[in-house]
Each structure stands twice: as structure tokens, then as C-alpha cells.
N, C-alpha and C. Protein backbone atom coordinates (compact mmCIF):
# COMPACT_ATOMS: atom_id res chain seq x y z
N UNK A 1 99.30 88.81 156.33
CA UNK A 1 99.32 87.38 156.06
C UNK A 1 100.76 86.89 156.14
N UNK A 2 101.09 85.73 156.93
CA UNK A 2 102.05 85.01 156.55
C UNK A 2 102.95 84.45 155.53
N UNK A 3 103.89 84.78 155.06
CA UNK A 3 104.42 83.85 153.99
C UNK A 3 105.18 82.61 154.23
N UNK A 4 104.56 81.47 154.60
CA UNK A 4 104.98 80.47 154.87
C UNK A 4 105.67 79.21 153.62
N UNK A 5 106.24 78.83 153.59
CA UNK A 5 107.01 78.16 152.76
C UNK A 5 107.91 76.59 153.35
N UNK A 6 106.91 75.74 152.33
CA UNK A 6 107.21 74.48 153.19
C UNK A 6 108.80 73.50 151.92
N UNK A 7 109.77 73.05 152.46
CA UNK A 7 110.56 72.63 152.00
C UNK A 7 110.25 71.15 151.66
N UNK A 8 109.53 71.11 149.89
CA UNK A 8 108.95 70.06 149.31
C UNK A 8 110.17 69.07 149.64
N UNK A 9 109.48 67.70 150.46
CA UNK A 9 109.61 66.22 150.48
C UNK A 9 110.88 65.65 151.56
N UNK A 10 111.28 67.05 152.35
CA UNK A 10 112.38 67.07 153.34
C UNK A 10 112.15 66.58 154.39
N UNK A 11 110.51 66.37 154.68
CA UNK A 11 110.28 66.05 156.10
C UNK A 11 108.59 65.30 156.14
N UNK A 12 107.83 65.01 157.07
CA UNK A 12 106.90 64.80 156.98
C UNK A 12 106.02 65.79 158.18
N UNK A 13 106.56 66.80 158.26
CA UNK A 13 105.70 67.47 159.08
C UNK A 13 105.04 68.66 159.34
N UNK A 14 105.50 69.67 157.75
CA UNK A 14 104.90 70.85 157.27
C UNK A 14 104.16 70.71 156.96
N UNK A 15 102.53 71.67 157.46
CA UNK A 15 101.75 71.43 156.67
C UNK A 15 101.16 73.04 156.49
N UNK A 16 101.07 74.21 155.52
CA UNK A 16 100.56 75.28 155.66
C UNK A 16 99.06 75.01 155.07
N UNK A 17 98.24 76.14 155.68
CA UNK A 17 96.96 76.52 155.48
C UNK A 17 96.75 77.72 154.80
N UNK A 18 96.07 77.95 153.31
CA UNK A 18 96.23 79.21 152.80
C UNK A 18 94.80 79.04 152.40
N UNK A 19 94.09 79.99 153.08
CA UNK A 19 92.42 79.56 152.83
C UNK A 19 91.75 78.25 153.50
N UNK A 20 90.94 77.74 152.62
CA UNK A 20 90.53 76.83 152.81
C UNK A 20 91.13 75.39 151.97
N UNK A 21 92.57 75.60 152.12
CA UNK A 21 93.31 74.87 150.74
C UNK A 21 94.39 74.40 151.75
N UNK A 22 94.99 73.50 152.03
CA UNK A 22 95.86 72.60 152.84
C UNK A 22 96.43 71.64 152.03
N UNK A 23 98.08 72.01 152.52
CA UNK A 23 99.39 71.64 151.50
C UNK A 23 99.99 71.17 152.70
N UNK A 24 100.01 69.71 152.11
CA UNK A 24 101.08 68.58 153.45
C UNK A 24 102.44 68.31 152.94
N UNK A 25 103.61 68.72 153.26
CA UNK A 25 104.68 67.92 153.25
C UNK A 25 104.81 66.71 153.40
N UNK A 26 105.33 65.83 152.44
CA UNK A 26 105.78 64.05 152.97
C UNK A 26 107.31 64.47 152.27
N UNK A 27 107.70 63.12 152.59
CA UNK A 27 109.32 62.43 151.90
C UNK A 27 109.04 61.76 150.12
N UNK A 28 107.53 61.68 150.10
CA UNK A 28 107.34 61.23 148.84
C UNK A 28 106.08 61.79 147.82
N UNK A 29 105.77 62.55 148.91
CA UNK A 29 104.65 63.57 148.13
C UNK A 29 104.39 64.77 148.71
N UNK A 30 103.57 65.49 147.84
CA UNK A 30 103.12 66.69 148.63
C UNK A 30 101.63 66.67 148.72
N UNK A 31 101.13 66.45 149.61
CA UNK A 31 99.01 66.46 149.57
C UNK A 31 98.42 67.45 149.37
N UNK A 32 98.02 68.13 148.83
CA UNK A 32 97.21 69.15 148.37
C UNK A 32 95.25 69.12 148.54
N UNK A 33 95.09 69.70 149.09
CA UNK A 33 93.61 69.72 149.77
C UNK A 33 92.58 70.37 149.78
N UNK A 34 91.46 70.66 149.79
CA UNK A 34 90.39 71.85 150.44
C UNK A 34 90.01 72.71 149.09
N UNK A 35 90.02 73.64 149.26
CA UNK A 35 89.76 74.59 148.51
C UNK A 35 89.88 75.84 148.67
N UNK A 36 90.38 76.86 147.54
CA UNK A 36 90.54 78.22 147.58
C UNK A 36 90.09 79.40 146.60
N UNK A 37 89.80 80.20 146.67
CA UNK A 37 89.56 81.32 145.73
C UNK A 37 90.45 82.52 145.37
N UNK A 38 90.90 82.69 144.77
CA UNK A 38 91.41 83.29 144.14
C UNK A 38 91.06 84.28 143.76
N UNK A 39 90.62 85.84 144.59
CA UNK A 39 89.78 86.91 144.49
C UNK A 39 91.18 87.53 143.58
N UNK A 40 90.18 88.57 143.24
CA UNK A 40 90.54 90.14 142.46
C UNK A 40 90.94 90.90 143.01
N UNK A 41 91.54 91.01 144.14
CA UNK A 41 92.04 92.02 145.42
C UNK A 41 93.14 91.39 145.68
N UNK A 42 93.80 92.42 146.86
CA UNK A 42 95.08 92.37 147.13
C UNK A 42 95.43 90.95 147.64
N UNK A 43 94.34 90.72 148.48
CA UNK A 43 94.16 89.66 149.31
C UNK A 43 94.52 88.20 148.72
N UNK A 44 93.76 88.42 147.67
CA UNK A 44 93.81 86.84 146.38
C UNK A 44 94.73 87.11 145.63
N UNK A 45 95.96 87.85 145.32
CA UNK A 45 96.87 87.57 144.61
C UNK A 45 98.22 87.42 145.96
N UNK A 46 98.36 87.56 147.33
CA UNK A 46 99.14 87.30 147.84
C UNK A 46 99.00 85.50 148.34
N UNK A 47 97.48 85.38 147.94
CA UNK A 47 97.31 83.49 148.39
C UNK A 47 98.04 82.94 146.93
N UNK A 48 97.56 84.05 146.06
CA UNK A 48 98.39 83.10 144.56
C UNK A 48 99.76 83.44 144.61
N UNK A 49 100.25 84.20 145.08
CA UNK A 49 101.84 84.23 145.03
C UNK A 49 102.43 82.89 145.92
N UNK A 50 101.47 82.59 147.72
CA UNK A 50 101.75 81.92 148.13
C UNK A 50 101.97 80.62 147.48
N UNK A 51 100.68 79.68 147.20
CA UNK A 51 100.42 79.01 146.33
C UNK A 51 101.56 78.71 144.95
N UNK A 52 102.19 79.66 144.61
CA UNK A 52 102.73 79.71 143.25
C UNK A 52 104.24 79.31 144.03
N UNK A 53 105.01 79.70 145.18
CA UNK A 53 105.77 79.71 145.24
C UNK A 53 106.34 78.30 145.71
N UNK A 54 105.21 77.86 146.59
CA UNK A 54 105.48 76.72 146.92
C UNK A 54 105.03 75.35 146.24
N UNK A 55 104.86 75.78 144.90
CA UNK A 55 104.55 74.77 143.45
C UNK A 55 105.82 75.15 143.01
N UNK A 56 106.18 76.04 142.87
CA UNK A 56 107.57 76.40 142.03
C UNK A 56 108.60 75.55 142.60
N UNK A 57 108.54 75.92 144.56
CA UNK A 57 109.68 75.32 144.90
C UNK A 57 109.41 73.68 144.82
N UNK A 58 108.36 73.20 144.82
CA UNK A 58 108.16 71.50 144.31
C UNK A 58 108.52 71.09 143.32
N UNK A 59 108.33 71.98 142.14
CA UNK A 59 109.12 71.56 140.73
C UNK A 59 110.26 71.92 140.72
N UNK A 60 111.11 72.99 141.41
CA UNK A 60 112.42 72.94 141.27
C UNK A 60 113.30 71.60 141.73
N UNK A 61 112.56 70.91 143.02
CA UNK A 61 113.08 69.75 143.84
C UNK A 61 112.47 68.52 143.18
N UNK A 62 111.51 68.68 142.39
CA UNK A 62 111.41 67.07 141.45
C UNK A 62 112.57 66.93 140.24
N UNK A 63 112.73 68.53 139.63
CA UNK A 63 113.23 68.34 138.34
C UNK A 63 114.88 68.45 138.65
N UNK A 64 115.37 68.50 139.41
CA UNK A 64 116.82 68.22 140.39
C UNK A 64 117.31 67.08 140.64
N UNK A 65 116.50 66.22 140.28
CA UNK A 65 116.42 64.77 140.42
C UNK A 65 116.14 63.91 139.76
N UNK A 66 116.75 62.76 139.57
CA UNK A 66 116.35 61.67 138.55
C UNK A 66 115.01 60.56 139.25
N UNK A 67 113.96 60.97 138.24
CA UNK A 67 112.56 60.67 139.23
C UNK A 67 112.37 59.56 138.36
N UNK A 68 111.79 58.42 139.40
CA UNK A 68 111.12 57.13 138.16
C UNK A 68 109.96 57.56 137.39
N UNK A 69 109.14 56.54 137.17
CA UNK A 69 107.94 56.71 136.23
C UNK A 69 106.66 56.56 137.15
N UNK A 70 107.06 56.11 138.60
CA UNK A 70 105.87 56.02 139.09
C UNK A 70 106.19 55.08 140.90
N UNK A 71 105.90 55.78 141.64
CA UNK A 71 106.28 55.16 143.20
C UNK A 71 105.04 54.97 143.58
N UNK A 72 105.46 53.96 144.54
CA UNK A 72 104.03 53.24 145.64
C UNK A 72 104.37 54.15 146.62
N UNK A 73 102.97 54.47 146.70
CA UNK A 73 102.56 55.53 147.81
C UNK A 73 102.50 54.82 149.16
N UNK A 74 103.20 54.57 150.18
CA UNK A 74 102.79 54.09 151.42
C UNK A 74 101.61 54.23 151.90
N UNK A 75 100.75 53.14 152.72
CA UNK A 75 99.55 53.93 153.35
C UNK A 75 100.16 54.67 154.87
N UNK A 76 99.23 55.08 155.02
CA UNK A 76 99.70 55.41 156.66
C UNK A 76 99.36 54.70 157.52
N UNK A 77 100.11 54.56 158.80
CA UNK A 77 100.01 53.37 159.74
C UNK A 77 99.25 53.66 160.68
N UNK A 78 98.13 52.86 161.09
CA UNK A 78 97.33 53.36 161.61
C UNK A 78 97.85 52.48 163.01
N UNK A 79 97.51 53.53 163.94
CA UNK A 79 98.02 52.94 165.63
C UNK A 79 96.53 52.84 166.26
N UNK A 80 96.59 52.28 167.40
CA UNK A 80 95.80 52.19 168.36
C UNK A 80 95.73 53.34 169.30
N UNK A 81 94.51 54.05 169.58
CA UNK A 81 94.60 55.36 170.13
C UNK A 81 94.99 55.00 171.62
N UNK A 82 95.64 55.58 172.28
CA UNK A 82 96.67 55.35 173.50
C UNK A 82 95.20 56.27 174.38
N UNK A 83 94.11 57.31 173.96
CA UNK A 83 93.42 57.51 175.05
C UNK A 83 92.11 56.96 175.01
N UNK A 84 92.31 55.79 173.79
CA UNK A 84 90.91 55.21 174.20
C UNK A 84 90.36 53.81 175.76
């Protein structure tokens, strides 16, 4: 398995897949998605290490910073599909 590691809020274009569980990089959030299990084998504690590390590194990069009480989430801009 991969150990992929996305650098919380640096960019908008990481997004890893660990299971069925999908973690998006933004500049103002991180999206968190899907779903995962967390087995009793080797297998399910290297998705929880994954998982763990890249929560860790999100709270190290919120609490580094002087954060308000609450930001407007942009929507996303929706374009006109260029192959319709």
C-alpha cells in the first residue's frame, strides 16, 4: 500500500483514496468522504495509520495559526461543459 500524504490547505488539488474513504485538499478545507473499515489485520491498521497521519498533519497546520470562529465556505463554480 501506498503512503500517501496530502499537505492540509496548500493547494486545491490532492486528493488520496484509502478504501472507500476520500480526503480532498482545498485552501480552506479538507473534504472527507465515503467510507472505511477499519479491520483487525495488518491491512486495517496501515489505513488507520494512514488516516491518522494525515488528521495529525491537519491539526498541526490549523493549530499553527490564528483561526477565526467560523469561514464562508465558497461554493464551487460551476462552468459550462466545453464537450457538450
Amino acid at each position: 500500500m501506498s503512503k500517501k500524504i496530502i499537505s492540509p490547505f496548500q493547494n486545491e488539488s490532492e486528493t488520496i483514496q484509502i478504501c472507500d474513504l476520500t480526503i480532498e485538499n482545498r485552501v480552506d478545507r479538507i473534504s472527507i468522504y465515503g467510507g472505511i473499515d477499519i479491520t483487525r489485520d495488518k491491512e486495517g491498521l496501515e489505513n488507520l495509520r494512514q488516516l491518522k497521519a494525515i488528521l495529525d498533519l491537519t491539526a498541526v497546520e490549523m493549530e499553527r495559526t490564528e483561526l477565526p470562529d467560523k469561514i464562508a465556505v465558497a461554493e464551487p463554480e460551476t462552468v459550462k461543459n466545453p464537450f457538450a
